[in-house]
C-alpha atoms as a PDB file:
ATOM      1  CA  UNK A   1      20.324  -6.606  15.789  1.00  0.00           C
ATOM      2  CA  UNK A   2      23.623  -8.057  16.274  1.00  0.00           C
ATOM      3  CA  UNK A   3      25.350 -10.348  18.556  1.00  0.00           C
ATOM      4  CA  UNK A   4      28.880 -10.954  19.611  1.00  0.00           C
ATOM      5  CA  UNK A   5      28.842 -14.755  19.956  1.00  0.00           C
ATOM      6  CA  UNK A   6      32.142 -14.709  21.802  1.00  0.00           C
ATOM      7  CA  UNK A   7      30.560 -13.575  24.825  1.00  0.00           C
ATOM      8  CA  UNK A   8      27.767 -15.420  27.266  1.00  0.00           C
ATOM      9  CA  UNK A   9      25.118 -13.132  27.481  1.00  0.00           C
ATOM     10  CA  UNK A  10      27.842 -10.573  25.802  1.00  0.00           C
ATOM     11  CA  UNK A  11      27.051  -7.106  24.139  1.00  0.00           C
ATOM     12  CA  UNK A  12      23.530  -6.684  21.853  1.00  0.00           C
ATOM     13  CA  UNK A  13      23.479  -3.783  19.813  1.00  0.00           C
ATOM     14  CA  UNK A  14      20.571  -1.795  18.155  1.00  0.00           C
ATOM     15  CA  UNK A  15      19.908   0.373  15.943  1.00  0.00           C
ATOM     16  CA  UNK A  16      17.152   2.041  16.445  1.00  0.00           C
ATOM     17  CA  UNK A  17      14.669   3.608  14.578  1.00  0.00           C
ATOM     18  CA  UNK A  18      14.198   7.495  15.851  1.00  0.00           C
ATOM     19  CA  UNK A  19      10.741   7.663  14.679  1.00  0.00           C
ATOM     20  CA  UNK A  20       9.549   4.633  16.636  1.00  0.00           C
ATOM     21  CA  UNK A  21       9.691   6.049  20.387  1.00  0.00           C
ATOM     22  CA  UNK A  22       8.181   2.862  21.931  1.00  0.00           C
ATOM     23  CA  UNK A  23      11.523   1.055  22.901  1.00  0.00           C
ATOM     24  CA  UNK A  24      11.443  -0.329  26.054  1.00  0.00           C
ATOM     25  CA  UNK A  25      13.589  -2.793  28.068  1.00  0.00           C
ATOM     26  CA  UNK A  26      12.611  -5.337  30.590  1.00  0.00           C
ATOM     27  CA  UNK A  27      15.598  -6.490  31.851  1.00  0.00           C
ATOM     28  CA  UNK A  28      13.925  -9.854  34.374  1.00  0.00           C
ATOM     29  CA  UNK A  29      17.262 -11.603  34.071  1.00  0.00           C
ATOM     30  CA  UNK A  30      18.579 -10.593  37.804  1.00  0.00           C
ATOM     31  CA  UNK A  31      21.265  -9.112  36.464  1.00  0.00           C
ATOM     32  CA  UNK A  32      21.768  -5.133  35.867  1.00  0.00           C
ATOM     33  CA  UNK A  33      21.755  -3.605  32.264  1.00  0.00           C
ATOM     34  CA  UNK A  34      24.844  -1.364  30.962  1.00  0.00           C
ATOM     35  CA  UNK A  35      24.043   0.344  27.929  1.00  0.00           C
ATOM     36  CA  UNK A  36      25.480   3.464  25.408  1.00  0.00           C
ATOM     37  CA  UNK A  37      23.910   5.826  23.054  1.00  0.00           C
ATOM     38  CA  UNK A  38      26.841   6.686  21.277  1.00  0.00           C
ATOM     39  CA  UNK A  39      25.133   8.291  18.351  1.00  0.00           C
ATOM     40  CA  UNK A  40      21.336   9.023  17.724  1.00  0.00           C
ATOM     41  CA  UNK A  41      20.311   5.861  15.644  1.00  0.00           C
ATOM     42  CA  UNK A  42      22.798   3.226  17.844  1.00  0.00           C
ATOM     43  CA  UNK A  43      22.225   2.022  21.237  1.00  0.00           C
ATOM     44  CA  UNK A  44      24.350  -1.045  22.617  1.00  0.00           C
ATOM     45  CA  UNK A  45      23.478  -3.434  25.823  1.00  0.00           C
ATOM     46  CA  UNK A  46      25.971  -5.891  27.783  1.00  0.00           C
ATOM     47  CA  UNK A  47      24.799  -7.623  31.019  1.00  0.00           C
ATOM     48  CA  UNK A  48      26.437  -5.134  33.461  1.00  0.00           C
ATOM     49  CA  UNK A  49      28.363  -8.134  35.323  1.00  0.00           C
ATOM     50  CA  UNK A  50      29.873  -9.128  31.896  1.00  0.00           C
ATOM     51  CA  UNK A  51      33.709  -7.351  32.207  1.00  0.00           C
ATOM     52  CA  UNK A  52      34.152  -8.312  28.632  1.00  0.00           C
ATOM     53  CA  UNK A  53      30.741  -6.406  27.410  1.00  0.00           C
ATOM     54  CA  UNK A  54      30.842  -3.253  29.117  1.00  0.00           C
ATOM     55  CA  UNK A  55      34.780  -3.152  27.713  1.00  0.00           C
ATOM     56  CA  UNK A  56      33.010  -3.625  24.439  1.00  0.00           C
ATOM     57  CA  UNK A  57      30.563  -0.988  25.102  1.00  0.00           C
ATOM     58  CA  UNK A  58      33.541   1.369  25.736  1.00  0.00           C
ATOM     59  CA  UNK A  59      35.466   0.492  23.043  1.00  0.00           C
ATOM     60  CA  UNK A  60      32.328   0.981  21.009  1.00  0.00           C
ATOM     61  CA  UNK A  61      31.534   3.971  22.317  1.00  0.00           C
ATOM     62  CA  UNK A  62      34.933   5.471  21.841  1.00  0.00           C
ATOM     63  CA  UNK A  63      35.000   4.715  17.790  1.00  0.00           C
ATOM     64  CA  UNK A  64      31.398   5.789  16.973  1.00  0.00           C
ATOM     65  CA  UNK A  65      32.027   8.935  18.449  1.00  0.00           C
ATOM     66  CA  UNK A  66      35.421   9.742  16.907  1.00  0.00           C
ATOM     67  CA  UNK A  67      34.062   8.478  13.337  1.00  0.00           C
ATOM     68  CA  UNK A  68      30.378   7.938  13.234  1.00  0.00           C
ATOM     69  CA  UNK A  69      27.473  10.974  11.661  1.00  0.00           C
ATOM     70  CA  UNK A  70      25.801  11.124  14.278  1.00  0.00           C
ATOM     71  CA  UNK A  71      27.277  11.103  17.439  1.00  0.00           C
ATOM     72  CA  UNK A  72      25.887  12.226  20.914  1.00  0.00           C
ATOM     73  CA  UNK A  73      27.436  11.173  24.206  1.00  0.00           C
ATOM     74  CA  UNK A  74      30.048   9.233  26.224  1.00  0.00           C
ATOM     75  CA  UNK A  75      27.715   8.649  28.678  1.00  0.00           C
ATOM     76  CA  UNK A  76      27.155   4.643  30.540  1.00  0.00           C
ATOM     77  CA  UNK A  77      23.775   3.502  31.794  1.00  0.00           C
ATOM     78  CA  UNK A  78      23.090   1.032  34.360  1.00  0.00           C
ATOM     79  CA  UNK A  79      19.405   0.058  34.621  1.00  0.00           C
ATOM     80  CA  UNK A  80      19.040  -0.135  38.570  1.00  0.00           C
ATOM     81  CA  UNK A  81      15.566  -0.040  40.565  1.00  0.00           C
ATOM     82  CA  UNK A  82      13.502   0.753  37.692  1.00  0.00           C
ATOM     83  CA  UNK A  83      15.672   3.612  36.240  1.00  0.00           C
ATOM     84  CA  UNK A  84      18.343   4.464  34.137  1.00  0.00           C
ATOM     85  CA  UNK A  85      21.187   5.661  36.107  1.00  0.00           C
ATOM     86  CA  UNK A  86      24.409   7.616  34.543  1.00  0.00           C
ATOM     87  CA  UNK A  87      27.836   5.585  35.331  1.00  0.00           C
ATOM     88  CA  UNK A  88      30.105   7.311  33.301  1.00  0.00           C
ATOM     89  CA  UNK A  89      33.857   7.164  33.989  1.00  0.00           C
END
């Protein structure tokens, strides 16, 4: 898991391992979730007030899917009342 230290609270990224399907996020922080699945085995999280972090996630977003193996969507997640919801632009 990484961090970017420039940011409060800035973007957290994941990979994930696609044979463990027990992820789950509890976001209790009071503050919404924004989160990408550029590619199957990357997922990436900024607080969804953070401007800076969901730029990040963007810019992420963008390269993995123009240069990474596996990539899947362009899609951006808010976690609002209990759900994912899709917030792409």
């Amino acid at each position: 898991m990484m961090r970017d230290a420039a940011h409060d609270a800035g973007p957290v990224g994941a990979t994930i391992d696609t044979s463990d399907q027990s992820l789950m996020i509890n976001p209790d922080t009071g503050d919404s979730i924004a989160m990408v699945v550029p590619a199957r085995d990357l997922a990436i999280f900024a607080a969804a007030s953070n401007v800076d972090g969901v730029a990040f996630l963007f810019e992420k977003r963008d390269e993995v899917l123009a240069t990474g193996a596996y990539p899947l969507f362009e899609h951006l997640y808010y976690w609002r009342g209990g759900a994912w919801v899709d917030r792409t632009r």
